[in-house]
PDB file of N, CA and C in Angstrom:
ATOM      1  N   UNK A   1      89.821 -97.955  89.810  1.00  0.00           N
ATOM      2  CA  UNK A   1      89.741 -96.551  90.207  1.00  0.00           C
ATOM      3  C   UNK A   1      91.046 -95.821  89.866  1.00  0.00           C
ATOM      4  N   UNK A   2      91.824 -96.882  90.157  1.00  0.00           N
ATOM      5  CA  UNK A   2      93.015 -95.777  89.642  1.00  0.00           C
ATOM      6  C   UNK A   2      93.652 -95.422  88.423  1.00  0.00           C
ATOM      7  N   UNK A   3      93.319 -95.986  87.554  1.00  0.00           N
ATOM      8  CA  UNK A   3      93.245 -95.970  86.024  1.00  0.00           C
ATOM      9  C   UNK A   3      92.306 -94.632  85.530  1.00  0.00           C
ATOM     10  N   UNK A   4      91.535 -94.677  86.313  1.00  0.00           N
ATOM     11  CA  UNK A   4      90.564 -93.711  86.206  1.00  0.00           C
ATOM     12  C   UNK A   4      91.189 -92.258  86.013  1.00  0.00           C
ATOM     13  N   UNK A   5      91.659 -92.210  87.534  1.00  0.00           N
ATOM     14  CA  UNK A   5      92.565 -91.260  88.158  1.00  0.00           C
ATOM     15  C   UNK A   5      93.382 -91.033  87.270  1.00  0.00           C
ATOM     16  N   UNK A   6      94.204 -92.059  86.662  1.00  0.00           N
ATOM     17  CA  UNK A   6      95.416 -91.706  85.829  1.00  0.00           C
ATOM     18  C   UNK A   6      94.538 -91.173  84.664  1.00  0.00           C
ATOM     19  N   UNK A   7      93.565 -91.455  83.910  1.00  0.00           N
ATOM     20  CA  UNK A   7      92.961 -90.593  82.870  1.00  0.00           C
ATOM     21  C   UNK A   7      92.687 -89.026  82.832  1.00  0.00           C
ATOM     22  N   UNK A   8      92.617 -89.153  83.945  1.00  0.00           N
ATOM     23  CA  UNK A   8      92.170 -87.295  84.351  1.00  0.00           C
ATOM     24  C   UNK A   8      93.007 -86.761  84.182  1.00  0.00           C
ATOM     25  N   UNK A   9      94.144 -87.243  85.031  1.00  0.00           N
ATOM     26  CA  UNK A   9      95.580 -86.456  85.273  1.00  0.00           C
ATOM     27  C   UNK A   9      96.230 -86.295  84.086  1.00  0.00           C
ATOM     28  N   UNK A  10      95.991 -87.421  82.545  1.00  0.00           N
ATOM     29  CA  UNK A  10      96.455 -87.333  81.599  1.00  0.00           C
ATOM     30  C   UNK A  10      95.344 -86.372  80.903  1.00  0.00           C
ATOM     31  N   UNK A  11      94.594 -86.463  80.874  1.00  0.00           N
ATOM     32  CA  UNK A  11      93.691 -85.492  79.898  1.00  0.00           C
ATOM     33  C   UNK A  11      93.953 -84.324  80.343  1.00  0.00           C
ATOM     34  N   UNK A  12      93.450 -83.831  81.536  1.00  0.00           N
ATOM     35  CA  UNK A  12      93.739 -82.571  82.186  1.00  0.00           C
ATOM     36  C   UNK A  12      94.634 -82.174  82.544  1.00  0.00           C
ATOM     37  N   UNK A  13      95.619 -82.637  82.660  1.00  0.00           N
ATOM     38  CA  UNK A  13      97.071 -81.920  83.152  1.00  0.00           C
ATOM     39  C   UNK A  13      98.541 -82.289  81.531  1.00  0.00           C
ATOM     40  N   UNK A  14      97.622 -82.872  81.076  1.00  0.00           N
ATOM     41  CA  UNK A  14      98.725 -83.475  80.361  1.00  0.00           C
ATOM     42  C   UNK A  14      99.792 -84.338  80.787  1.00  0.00           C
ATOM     43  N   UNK A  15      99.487 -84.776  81.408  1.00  0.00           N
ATOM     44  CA  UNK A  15     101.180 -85.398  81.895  1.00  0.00           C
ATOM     45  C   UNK A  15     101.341 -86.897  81.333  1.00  0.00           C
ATOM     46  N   UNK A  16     102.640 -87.079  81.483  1.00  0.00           N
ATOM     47  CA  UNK A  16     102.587 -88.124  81.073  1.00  0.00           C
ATOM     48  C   UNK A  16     102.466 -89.332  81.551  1.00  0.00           C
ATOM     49  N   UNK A  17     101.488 -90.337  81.453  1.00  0.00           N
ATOM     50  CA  UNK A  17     101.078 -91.617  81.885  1.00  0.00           C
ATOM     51  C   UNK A  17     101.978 -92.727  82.208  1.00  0.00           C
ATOM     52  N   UNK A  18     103.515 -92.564  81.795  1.00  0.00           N
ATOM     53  CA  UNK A  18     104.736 -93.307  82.503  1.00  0.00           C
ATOM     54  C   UNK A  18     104.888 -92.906  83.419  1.00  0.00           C
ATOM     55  N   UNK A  19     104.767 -91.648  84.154  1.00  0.00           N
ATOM     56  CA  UNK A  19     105.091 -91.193  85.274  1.00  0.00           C
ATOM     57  C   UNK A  19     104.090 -91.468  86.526  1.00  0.00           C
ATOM     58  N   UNK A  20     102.953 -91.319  86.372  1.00  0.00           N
ATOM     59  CA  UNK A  20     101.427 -91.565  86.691  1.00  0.00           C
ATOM     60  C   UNK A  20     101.495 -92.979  87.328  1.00  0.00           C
ATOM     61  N   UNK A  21     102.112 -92.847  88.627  1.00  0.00           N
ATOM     62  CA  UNK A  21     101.768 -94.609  89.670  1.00  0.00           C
ATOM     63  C   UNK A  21     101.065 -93.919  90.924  1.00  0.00           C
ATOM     64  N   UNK A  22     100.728 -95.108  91.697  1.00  0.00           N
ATOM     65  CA  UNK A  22      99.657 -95.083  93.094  1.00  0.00           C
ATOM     66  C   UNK A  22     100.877 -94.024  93.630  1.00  0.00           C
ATOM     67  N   UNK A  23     102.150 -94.140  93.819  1.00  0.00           N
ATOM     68  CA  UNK A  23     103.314 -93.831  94.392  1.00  0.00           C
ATOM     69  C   UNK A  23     103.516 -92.307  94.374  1.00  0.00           C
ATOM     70  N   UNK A  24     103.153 -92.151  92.765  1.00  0.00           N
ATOM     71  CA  UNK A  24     104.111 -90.641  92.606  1.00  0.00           C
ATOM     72  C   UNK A  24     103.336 -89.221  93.010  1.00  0.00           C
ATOM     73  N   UNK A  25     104.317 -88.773  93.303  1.00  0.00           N
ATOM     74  CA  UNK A  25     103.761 -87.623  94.222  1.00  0.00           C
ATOM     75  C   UNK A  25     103.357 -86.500  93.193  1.00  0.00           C
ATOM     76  N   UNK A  26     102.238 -86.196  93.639  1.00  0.00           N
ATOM     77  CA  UNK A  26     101.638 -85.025  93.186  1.00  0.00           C
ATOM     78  C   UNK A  26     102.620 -83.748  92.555  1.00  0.00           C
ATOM     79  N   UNK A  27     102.708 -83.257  93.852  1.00  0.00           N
ATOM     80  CA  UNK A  27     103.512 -81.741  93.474  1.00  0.00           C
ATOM     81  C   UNK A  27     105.138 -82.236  92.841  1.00  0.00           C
ATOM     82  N   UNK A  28     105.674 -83.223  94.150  1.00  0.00           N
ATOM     83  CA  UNK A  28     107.197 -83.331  94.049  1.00  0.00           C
ATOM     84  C   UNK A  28     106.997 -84.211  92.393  1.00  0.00           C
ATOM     85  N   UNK A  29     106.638 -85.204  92.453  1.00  0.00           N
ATOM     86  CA  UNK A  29     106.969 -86.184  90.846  1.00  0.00           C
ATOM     87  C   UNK A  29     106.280 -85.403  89.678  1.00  0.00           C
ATOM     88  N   UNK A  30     104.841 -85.218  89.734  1.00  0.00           N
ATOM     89  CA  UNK A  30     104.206 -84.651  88.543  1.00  0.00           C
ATOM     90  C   UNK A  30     104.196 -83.603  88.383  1.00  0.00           C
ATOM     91  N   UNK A  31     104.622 -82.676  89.369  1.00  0.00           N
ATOM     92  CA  UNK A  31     104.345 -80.757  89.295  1.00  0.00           C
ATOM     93  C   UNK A  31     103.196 -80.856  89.052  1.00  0.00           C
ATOM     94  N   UNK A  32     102.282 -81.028  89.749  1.00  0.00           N
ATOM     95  CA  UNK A  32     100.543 -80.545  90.092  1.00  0.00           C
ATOM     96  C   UNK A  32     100.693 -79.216  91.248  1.00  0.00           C
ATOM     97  N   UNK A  33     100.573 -78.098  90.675  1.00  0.00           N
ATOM     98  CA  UNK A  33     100.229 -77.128  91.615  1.00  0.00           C
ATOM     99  C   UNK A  33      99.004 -76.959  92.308  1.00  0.00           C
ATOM    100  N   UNK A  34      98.666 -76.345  93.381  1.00  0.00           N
ATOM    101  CA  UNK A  34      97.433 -76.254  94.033  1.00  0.00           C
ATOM    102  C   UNK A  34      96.369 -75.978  93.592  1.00  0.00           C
ATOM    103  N   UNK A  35      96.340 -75.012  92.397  1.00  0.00           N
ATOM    104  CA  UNK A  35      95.187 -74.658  91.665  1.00  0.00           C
ATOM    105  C   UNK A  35      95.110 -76.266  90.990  1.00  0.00           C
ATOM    106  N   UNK A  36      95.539 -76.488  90.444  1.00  0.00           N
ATOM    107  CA  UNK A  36      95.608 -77.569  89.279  1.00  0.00           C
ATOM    108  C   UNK A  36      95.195 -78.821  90.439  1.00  0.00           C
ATOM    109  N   UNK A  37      95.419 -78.931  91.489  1.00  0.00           N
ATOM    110  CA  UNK A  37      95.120 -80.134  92.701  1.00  0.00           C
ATOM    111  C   UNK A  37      93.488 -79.871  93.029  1.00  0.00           C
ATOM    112  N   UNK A  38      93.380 -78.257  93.518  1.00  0.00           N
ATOM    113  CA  UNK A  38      91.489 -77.842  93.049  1.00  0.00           C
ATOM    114  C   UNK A  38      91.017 -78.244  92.199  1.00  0.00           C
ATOM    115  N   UNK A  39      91.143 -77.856  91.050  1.00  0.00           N
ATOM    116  CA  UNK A  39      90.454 -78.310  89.547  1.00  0.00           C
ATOM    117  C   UNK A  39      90.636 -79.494  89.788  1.00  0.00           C
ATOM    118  N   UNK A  40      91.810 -80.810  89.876  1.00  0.00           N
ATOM    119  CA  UNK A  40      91.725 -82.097  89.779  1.00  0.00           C
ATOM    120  C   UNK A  40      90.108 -82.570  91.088  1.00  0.00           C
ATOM    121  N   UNK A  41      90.062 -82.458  91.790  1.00  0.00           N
ATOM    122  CA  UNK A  41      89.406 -82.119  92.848  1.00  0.00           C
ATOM    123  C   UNK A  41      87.549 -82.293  92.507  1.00  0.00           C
ATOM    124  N   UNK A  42      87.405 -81.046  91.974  1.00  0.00           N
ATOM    125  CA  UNK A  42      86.211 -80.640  91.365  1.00  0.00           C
ATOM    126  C   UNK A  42      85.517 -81.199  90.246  1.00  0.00           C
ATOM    127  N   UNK A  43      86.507 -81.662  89.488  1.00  0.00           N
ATOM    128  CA  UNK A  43      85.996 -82.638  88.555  1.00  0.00           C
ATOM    129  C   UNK A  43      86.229 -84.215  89.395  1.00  0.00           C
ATOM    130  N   UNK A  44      86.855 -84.719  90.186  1.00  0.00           N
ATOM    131  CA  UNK A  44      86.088 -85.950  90.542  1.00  0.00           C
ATOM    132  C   UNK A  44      85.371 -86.127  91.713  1.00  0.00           C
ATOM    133  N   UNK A  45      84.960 -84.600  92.405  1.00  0.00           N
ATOM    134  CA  UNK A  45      83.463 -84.535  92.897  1.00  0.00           C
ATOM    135  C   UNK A  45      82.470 -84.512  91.832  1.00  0.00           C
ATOM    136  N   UNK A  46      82.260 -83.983  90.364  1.00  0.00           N
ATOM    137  CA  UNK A  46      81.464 -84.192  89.825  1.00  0.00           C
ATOM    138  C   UNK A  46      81.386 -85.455  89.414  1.00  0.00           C
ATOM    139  N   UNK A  47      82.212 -86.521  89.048  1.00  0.00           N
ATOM    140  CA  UNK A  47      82.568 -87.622  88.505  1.00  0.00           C
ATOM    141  C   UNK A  47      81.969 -89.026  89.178  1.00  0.00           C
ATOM    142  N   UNK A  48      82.576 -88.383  90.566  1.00  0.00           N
ATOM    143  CA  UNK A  48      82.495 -90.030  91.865  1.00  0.00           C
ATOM    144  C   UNK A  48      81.256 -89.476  92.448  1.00  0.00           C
ATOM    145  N   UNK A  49      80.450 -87.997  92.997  1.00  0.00           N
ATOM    146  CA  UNK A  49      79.912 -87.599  93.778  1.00  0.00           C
ATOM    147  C   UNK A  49      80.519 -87.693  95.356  1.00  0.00           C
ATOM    148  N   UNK A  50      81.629 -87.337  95.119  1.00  0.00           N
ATOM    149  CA  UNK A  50      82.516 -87.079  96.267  1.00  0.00           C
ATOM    150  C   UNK A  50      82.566 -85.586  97.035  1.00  0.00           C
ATOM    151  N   UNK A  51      82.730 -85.785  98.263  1.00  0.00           N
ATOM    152  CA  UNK A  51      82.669 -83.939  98.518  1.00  0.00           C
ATOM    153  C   UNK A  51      84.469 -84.143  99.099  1.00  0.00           C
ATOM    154  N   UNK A  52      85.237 -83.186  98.308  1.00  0.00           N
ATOM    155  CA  UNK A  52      86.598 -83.006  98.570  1.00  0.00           C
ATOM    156  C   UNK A  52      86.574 -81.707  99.599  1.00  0.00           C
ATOM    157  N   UNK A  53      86.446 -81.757 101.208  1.00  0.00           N
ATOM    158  CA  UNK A  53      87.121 -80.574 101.853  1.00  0.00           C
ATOM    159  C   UNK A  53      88.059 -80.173 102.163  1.00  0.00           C
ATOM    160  N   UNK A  54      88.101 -78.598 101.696  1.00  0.00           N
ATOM    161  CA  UNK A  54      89.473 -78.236 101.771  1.00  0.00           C
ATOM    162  C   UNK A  54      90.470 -78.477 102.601  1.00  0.00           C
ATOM    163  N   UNK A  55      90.041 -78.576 103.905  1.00  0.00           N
ATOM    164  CA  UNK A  55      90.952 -78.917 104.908  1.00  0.00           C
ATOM    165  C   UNK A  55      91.741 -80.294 104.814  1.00  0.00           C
ATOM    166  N   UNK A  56      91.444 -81.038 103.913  1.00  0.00           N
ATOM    167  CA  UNK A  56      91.362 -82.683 103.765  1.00  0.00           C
ATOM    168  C   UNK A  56      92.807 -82.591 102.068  1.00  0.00           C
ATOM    169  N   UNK A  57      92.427 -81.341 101.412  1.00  0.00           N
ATOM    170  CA  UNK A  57      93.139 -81.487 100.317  1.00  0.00           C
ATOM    171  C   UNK A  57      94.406 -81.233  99.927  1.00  0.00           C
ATOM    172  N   UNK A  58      95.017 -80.819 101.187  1.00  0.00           N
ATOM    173  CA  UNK A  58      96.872 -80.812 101.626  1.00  0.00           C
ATOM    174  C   UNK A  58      97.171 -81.797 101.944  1.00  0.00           C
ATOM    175  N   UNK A  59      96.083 -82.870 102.679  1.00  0.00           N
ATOM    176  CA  UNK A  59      96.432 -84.432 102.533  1.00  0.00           C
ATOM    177  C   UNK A  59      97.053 -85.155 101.966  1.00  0.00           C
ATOM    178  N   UNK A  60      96.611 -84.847 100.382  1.00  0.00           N
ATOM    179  CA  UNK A  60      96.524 -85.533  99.443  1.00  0.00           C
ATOM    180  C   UNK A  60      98.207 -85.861  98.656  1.00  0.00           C
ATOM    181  N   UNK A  61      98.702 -86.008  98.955  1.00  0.00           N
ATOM    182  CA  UNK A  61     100.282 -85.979  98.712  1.00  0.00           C
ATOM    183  C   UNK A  61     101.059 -86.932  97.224  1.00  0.00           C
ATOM    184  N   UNK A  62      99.782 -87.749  97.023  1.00  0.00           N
ATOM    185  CA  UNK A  62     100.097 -88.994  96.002  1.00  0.00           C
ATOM    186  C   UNK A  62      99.432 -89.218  95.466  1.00  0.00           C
ATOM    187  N   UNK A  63      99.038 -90.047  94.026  1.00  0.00           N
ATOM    188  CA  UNK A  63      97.683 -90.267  93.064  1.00  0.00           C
ATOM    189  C   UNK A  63      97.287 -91.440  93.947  1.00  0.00           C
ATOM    190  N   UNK A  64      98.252 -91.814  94.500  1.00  0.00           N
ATOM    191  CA  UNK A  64      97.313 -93.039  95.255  1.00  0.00           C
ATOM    192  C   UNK A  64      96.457 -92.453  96.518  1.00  0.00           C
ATOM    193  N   UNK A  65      96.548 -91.353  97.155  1.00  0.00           N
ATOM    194  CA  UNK A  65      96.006 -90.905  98.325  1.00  0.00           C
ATOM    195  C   UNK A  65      94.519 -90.389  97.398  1.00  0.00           C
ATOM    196  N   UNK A  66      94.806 -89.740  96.218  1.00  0.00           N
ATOM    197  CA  UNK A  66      93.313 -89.393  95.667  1.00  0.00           C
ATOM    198  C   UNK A  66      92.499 -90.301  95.796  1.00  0.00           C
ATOM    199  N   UNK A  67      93.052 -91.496  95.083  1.00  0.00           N
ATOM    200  CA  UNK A  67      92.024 -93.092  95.148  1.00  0.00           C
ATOM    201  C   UNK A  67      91.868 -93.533  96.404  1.00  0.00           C
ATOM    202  N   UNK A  68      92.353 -93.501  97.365  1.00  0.00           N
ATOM    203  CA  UNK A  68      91.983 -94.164  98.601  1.00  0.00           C
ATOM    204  C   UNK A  68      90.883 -93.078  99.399  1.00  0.00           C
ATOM    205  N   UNK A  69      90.837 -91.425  98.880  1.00  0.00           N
ATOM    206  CA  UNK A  69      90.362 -90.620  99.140  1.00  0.00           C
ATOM    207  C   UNK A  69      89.083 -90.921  98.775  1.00  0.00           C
ATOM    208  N   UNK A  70      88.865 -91.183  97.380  1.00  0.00           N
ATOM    209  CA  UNK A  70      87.773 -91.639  96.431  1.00  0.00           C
ATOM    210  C   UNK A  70      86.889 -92.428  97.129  1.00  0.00           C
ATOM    211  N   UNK A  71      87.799 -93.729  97.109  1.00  0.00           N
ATOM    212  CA  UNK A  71      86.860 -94.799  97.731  1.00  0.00           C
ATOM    213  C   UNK A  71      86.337 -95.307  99.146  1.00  0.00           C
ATOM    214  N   UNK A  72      86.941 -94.071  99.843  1.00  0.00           N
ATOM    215  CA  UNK A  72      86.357 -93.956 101.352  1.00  0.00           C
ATOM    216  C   UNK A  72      85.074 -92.738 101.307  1.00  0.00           C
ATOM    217  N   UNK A  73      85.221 -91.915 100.452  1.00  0.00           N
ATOM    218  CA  UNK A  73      83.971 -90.968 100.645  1.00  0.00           C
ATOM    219  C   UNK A  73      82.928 -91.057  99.427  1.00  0.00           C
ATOM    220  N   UNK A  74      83.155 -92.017  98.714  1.00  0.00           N
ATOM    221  CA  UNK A  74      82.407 -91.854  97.709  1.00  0.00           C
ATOM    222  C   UNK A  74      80.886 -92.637  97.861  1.00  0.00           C
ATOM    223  N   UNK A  75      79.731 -91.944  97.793  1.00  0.00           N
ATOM    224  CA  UNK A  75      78.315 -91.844  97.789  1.00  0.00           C
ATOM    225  C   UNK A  75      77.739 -93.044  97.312  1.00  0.00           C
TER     226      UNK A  75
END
């Protein structure tokens, strides 16, 4: 799953995949802004069939919190 994760973040955000661990933080390590944390979001509700609520998506602090996010709500 988290390989996965790291594909998105590289396709869609561009970033670079050395930087990209369970660890690194969203905003502070990768500069993922909030829009860009939505969009990440929306495409792996379409992906996993996950429902991401908003209230739940300030949570999200790390690529590893997406995946553990993933695999607790996923359908």
């Amino acid at each position: 799953m988290f390989e996965e994760i790291k594909q998105i973040l590289v396709e869609q955000l561009t970033l670079d995949p050395e930087k990209i661990t369970p660890e690194a933080k969203l905003e502070a390590d990768l500069g993922v802004n909030s829009l860009e944390l939505a969009e990440l979001a929306f495409n792996c509700e379409e992906k996993y069939g996950v429902v991401f609520k908003d209230e739940d998506l300030h949570t999200l602090i790390t690529v590893g919190d997406i995946v553990e996010y993933i695999e607790k709500n996923k359908k």
